[in-house]
N, C-alpha and C. Protein backbone atom coordinates (compact mmCIF):
# COMPACT_ATOMS: atom_id res chain seq x y z
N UNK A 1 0.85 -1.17 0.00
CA UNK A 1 0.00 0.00 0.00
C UNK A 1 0.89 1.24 0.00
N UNK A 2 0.51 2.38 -0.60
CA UNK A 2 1.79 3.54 -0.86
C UNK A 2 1.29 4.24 0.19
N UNK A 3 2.41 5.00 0.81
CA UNK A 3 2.39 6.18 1.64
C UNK A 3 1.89 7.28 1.18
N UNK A 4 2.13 7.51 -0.33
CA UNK A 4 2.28 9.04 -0.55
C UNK A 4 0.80 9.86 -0.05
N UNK A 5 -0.13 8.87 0.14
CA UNK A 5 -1.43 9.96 -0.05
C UNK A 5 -1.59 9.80 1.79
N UNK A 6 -0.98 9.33 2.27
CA UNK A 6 -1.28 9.28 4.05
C UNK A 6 -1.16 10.49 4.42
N UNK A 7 -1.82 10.79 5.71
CA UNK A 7 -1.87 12.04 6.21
C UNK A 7 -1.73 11.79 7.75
N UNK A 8 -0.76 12.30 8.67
CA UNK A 8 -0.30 12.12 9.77
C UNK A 8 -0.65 12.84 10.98
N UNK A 9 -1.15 13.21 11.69
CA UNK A 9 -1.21 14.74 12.48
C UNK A 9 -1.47 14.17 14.19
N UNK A 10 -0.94 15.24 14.97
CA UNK A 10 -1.25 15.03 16.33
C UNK A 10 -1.90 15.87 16.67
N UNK A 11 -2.61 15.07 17.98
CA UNK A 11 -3.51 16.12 18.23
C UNK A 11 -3.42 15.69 19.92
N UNK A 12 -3.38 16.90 21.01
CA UNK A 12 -2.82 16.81 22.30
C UNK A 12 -4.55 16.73 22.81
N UNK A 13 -5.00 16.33 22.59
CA UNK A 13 -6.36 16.26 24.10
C UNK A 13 -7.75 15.52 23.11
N UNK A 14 -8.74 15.58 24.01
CA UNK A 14 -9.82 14.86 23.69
C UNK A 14 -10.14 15.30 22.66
N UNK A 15 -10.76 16.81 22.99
CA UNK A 15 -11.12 18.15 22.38
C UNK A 15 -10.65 18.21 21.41
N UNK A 16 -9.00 18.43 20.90
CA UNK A 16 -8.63 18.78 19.67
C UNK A 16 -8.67 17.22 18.65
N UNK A 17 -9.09 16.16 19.37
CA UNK A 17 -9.13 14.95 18.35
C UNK A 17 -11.26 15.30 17.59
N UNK A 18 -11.36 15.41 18.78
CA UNK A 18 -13.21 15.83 18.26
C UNK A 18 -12.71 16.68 17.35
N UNK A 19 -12.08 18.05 17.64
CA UNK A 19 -12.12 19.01 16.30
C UNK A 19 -11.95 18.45 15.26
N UNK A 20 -10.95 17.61 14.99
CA UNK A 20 -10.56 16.79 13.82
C UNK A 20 -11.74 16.11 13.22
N UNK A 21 -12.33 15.42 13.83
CA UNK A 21 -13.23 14.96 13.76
C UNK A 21 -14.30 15.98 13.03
N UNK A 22 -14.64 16.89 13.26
CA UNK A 22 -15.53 17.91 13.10
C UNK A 22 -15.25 18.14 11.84
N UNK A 23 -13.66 18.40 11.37
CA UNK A 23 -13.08 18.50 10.08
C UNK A 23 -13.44 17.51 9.71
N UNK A 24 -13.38 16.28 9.43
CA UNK A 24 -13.38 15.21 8.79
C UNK A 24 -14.63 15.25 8.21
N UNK A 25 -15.83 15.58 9.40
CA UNK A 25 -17.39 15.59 8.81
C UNK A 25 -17.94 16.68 7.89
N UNK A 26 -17.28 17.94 7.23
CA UNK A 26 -17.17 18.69 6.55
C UNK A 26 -16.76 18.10 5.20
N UNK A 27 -16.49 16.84 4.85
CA UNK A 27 -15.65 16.49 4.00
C UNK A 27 -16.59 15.06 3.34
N UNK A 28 -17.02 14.57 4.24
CA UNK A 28 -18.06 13.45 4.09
C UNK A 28 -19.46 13.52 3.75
N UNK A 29 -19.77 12.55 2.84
CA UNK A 29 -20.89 12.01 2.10
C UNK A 29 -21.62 11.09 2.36
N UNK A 30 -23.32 10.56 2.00
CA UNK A 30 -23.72 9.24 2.32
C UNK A 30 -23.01 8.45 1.91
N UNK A 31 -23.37 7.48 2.03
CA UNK A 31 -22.41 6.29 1.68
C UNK A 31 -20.48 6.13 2.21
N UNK A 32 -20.34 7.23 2.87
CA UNK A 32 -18.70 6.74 2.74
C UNK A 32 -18.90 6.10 3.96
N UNK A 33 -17.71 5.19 4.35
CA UNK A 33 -16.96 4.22 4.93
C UNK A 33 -15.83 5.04 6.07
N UNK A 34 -16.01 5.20 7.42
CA UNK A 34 -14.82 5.21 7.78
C UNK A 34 -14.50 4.34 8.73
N UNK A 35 -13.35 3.67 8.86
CA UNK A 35 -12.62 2.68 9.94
C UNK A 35 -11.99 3.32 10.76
N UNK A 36 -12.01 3.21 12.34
CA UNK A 36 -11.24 3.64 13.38
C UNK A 36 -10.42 2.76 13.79
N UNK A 37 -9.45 2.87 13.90
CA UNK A 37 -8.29 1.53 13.74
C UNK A 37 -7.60 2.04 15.38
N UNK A 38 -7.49 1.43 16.33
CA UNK A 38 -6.55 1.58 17.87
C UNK A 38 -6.61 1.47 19.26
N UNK A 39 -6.02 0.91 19.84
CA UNK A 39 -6.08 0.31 20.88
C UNK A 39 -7.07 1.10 21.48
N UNK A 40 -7.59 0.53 23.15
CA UNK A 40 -8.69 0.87 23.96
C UNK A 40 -8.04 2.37 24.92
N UNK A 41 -8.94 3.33 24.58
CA UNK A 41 -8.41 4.27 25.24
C UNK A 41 -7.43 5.53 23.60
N UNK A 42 -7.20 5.40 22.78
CA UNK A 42 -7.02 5.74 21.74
C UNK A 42 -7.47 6.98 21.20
N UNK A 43 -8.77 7.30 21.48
CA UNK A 43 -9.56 8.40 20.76
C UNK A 43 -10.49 7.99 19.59
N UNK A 44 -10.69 6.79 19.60
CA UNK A 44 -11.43 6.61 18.04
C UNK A 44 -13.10 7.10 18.81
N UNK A 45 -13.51 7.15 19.56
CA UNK A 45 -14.78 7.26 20.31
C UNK A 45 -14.55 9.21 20.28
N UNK A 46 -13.80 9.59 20.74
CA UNK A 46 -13.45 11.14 20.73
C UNK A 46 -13.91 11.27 19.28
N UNK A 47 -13.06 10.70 18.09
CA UNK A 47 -12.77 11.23 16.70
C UNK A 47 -14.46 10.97 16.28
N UNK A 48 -15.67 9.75 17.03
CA UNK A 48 -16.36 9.60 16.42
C UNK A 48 -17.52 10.89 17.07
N UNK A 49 -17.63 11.45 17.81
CA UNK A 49 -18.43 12.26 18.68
C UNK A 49 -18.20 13.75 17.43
N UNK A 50 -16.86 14.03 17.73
CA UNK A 50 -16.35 15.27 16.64
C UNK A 50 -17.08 15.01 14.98
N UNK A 51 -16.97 13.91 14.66
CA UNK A 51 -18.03 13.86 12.96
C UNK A 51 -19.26 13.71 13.75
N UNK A 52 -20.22 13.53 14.92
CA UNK A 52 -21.17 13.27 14.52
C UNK A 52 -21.53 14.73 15.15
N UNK A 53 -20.62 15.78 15.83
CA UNK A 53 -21.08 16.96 16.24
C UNK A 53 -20.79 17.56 14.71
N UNK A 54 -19.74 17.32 14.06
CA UNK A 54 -19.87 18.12 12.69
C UNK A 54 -20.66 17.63 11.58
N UNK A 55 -21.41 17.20 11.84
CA UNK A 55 -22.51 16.85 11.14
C UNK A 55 -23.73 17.17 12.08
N UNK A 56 -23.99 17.60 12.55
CA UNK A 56 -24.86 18.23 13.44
C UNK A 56 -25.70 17.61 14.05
N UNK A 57 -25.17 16.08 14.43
CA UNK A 57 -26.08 14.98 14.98
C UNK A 57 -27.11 15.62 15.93
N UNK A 58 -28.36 15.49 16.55
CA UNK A 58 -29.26 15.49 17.01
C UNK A 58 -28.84 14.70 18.82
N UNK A 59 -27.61 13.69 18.70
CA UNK A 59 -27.74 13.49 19.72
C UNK A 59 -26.10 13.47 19.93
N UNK A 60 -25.20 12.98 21.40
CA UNK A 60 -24.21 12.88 21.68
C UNK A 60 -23.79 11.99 21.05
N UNK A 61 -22.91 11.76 20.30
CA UNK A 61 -22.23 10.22 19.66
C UNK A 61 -21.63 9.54 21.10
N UNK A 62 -21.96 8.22 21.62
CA UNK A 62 -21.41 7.91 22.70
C UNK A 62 -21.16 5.73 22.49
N UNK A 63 -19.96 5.17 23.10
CA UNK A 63 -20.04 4.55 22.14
C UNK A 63 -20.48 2.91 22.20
N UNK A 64 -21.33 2.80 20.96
CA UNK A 64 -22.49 1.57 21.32
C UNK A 64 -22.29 0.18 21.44
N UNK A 65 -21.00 -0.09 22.22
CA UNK A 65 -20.25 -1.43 22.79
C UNK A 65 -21.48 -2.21 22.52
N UNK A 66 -22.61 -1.88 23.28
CA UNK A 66 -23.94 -2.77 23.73
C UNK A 66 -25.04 -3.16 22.35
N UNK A 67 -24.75 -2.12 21.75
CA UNK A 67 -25.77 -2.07 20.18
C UNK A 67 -25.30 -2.34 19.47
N UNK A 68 -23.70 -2.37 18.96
CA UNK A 68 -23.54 -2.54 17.93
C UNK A 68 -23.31 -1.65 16.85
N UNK A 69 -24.38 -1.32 16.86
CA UNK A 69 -24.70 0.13 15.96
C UNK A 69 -25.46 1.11 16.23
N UNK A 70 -25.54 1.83 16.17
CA UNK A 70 -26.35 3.10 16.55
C UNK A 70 -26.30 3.89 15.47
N UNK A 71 -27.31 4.54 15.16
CA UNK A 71 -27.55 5.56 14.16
C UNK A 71 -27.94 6.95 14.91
N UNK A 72 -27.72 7.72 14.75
CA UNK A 72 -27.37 9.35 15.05
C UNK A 72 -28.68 10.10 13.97
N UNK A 73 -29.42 10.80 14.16
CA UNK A 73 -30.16 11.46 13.03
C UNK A 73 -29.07 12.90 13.06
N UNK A 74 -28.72 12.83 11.84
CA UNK A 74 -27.90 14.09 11.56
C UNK A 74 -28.06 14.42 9.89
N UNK A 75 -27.19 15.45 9.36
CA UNK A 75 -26.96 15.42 7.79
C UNK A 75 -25.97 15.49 7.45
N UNK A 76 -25.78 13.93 6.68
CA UNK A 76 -26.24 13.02 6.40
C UNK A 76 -26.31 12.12 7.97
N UNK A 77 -27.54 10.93 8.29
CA UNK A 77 -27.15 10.17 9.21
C UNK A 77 -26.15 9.95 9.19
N UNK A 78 -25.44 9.66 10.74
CA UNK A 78 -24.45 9.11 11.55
C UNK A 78 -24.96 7.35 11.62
N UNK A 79 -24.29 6.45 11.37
CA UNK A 79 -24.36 5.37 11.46
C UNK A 79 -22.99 4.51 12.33
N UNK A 80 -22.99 4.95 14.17
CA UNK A 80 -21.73 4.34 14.32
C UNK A 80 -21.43 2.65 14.97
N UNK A 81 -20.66 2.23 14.84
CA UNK A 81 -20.58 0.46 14.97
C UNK A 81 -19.28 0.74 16.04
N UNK A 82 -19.10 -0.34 17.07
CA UNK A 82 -18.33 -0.77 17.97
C UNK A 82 -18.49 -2.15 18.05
N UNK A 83 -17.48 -2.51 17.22
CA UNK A 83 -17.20 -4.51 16.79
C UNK A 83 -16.56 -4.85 17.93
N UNK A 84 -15.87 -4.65 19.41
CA UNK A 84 -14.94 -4.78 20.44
C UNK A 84 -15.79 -6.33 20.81
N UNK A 85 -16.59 -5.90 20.98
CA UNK A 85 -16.73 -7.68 21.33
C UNK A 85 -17.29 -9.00 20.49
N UNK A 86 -17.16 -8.34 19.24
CA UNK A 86 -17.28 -9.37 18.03
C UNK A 86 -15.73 -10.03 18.20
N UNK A 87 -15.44 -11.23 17.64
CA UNK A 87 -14.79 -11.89 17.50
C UNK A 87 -14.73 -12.98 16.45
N UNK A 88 -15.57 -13.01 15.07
CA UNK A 88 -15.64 -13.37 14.32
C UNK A 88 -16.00 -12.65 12.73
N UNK A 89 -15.04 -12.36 11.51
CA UNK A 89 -15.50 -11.86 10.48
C UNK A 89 -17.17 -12.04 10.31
N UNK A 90 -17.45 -13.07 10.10
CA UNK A 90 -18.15 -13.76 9.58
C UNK A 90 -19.82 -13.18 10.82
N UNK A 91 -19.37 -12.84 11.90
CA UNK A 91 -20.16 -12.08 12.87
C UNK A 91 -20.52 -10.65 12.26
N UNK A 92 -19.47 -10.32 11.32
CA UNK A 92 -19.35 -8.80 11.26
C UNK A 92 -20.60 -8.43 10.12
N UNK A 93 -19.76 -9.52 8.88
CA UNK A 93 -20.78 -9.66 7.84
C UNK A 93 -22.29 -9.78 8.14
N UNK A 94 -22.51 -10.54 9.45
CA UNK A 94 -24.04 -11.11 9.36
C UNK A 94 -24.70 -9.48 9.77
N UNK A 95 -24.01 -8.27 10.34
CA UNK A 95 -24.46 -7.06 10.66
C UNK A 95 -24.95 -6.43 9.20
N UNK A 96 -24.39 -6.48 8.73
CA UNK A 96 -24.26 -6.14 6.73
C UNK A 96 -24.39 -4.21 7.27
N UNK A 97 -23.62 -4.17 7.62
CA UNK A 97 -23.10 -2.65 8.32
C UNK A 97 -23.56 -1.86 6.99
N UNK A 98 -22.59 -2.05 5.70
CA UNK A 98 -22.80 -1.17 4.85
C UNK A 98 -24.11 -1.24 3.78
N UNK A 99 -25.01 -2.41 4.23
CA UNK A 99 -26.42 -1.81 3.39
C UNK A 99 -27.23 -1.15 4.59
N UNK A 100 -26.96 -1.61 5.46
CA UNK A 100 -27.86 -0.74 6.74
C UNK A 100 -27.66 0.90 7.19
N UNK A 101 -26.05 0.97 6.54
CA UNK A 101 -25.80 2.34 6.41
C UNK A 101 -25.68 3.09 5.45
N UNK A 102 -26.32 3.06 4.25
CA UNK A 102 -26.04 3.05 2.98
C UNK A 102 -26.58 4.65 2.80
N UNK A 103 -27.82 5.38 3.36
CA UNK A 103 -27.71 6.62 3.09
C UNK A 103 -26.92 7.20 4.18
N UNK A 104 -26.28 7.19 4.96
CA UNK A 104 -25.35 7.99 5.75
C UNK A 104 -24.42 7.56 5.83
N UNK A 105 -23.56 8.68 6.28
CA UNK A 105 -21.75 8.10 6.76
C UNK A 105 -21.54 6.88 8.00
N UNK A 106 -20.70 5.71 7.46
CA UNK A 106 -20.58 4.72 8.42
C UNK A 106 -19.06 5.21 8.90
N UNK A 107 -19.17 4.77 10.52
CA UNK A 107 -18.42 5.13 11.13
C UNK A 107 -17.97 3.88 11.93
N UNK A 108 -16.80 3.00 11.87
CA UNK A 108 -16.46 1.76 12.66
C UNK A 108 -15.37 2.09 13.47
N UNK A 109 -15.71 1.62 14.86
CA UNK A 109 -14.66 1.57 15.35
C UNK A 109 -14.52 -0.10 15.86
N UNK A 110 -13.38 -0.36 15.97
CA UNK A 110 -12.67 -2.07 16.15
C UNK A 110 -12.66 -2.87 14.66
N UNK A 111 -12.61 -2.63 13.87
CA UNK A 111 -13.25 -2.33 12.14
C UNK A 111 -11.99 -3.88 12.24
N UNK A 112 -11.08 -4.32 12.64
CA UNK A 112 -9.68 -5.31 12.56
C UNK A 112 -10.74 -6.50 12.76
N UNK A 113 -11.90 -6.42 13.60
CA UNK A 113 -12.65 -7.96 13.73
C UNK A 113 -13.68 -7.98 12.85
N UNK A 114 -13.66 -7.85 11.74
CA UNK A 114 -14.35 -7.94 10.34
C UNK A 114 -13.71 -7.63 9.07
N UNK A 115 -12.28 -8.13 9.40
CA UNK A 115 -11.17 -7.93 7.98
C UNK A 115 -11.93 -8.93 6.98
N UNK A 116 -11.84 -8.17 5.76
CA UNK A 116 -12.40 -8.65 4.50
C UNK A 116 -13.67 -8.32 4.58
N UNK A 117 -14.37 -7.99 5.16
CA UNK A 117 -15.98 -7.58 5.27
C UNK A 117 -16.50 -6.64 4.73
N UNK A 118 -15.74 -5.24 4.94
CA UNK A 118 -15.83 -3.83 4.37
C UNK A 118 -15.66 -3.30 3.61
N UNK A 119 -15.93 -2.84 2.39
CA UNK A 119 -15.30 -2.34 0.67
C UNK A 119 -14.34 -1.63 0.84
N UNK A 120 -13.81 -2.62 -0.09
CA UNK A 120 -11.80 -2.14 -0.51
C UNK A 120 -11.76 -0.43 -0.45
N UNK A 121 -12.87 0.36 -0.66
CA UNK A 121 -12.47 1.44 -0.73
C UNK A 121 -13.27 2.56 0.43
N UNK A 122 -12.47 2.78 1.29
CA UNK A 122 -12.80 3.34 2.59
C UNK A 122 -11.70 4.55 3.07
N UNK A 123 -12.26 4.75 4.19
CA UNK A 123 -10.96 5.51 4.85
C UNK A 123 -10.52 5.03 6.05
N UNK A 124 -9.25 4.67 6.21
CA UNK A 124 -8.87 3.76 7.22
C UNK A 124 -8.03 4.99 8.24
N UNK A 125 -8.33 5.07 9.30
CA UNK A 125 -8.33 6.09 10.64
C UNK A 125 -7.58 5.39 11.94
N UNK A 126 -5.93 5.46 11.76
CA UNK A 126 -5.13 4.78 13.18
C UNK A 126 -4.90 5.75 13.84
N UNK A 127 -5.37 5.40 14.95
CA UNK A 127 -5.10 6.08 16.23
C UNK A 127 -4.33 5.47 17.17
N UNK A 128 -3.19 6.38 17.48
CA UNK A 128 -2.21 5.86 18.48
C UNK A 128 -1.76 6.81 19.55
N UNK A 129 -1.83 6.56 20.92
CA UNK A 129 -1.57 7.33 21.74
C UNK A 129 0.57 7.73 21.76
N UNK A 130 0.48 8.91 21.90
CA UNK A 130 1.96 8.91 21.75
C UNK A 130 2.38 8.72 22.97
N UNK A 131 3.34 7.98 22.85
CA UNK A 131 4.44 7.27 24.44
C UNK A 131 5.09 8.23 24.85
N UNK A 132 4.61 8.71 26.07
CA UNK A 132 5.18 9.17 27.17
C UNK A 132 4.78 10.68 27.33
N UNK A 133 3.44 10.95 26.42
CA UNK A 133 2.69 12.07 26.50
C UNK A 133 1.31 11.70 26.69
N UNK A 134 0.77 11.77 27.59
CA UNK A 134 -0.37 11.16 28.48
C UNK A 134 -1.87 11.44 27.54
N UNK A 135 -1.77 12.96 26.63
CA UNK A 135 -2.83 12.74 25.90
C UNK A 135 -2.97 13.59 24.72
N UNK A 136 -1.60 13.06 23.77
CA UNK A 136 -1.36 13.17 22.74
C UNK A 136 -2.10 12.15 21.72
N UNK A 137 -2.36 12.12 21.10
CA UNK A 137 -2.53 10.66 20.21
C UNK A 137 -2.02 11.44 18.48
N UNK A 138 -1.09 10.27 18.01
CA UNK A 138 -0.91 10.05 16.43
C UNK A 138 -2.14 9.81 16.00
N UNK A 139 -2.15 10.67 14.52
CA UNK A 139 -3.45 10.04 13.75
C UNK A 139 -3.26 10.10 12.53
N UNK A 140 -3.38 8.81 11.99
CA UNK A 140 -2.98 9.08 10.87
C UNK A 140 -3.87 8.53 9.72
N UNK A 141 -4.21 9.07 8.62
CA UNK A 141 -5.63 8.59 7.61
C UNK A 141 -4.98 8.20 6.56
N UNK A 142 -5.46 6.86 6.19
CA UNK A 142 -4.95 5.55 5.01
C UNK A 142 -6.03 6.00 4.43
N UNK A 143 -5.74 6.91 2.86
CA UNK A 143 -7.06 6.72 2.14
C UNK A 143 -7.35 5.64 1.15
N UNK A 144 -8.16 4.87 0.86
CA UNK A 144 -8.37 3.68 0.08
C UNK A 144 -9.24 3.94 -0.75
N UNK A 145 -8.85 4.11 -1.99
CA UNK A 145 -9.72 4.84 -3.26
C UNK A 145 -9.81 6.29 -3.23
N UNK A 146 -9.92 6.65 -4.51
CA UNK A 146 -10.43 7.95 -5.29
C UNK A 146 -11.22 8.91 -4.25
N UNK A 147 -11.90 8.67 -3.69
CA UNK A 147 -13.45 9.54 -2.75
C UNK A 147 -12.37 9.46 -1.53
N UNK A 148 -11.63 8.61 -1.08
CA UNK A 148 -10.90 9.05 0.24
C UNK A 148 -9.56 10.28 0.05
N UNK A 149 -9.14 9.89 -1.10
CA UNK A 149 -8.01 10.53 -1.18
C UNK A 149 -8.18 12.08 -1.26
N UNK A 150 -9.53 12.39 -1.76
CA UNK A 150 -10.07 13.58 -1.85
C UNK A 150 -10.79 14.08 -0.43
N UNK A 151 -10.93 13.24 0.12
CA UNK A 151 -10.69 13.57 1.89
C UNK A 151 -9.76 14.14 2.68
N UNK A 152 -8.49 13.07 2.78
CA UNK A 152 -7.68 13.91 2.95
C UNK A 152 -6.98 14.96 2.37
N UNK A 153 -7.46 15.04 1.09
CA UNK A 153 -6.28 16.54 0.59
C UNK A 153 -7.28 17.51 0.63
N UNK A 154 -8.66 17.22 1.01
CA UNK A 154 -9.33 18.51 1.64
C UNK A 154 -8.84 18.60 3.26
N UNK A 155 -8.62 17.81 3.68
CA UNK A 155 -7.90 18.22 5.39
C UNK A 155 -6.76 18.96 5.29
N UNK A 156 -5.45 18.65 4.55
CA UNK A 156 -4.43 19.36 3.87
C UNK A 156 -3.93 20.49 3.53
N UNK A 157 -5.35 20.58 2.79
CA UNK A 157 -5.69 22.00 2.11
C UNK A 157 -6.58 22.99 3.16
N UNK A 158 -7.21 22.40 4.07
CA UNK A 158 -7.77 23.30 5.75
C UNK A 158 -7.02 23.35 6.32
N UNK A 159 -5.52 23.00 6.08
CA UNK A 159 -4.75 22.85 7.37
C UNK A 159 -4.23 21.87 8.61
């Protein structure tokens, strides 16, 4: 997979990962795909609250360990998934995440326990806390296809 179109950035607190987030939802369409890729404690729950406040969700994005999925009424719907206690692809598929989210933005976080499940072309979102700065986190966006790559070089191009 090539580097050149990755996009890297830190961000020191909860707050400035939501902002990001907020950016990101300025940029998004029905139908897109995003994956939150990182350990527990990470920010992918922060990054998902920030798109569903920049999209002007109706409610708090908070995150649906227990549901599965949750849908957000916003524009476009918020559609977010927490796979943490799936443990089988084949579990992930039987959700069929992306026809159930098909007019709004899907938002996964634990997205690693349904490899092969999700269309090749998404935006893949790692979050990593930086070592030995208590609440920094790396973030860095894998765009996968044409519609992502034009994601991030609108983040790029905001700054």
């Amino acid at each position: 997979m090539s580097t050149a179109n990755r996009l890297t950035l830190t961000t020191t607190s909860a707050a400035k990962t939501r902002t990001l987030g907020r950016r990101i939802a300025r940029l998004v369409r029905p139908g897109d795909v995003l994956l939150l890729q990182g350990t527990l404690g990470a920010g992918k729950t922060a990054l998902a609250q920030g798109i569903g406040a920049g999209l002007h969700g109706e409610t708090q994005v908070a995150s649906p360990t227990f549901v599965l999925l949750a849908r957000h009424e916003a524009r476009p719907p918020l559609f977010h998934a927490d796979l943490y206690r799936l443990t089988d692809p084949e579990e992930v598929a039987d959700l069929a995440l992306e026809e159930q989210a098909r007019e709004g933005v899907l938002v996964v976080e634990w997205p690693e326990r349904g490899l092969g499940v999700f269309p090749a072309e998404h935006l893949l979102v790692v979050l990593e806390p930086v070592e030995g700065a208590k609440n920094e986190r790396r973030i860095t966006l894998v765009p996968n296809g044409e519609r992502y790559r034009h994601i991030v070089d609108g983040l790029r191009a905001r700054g």
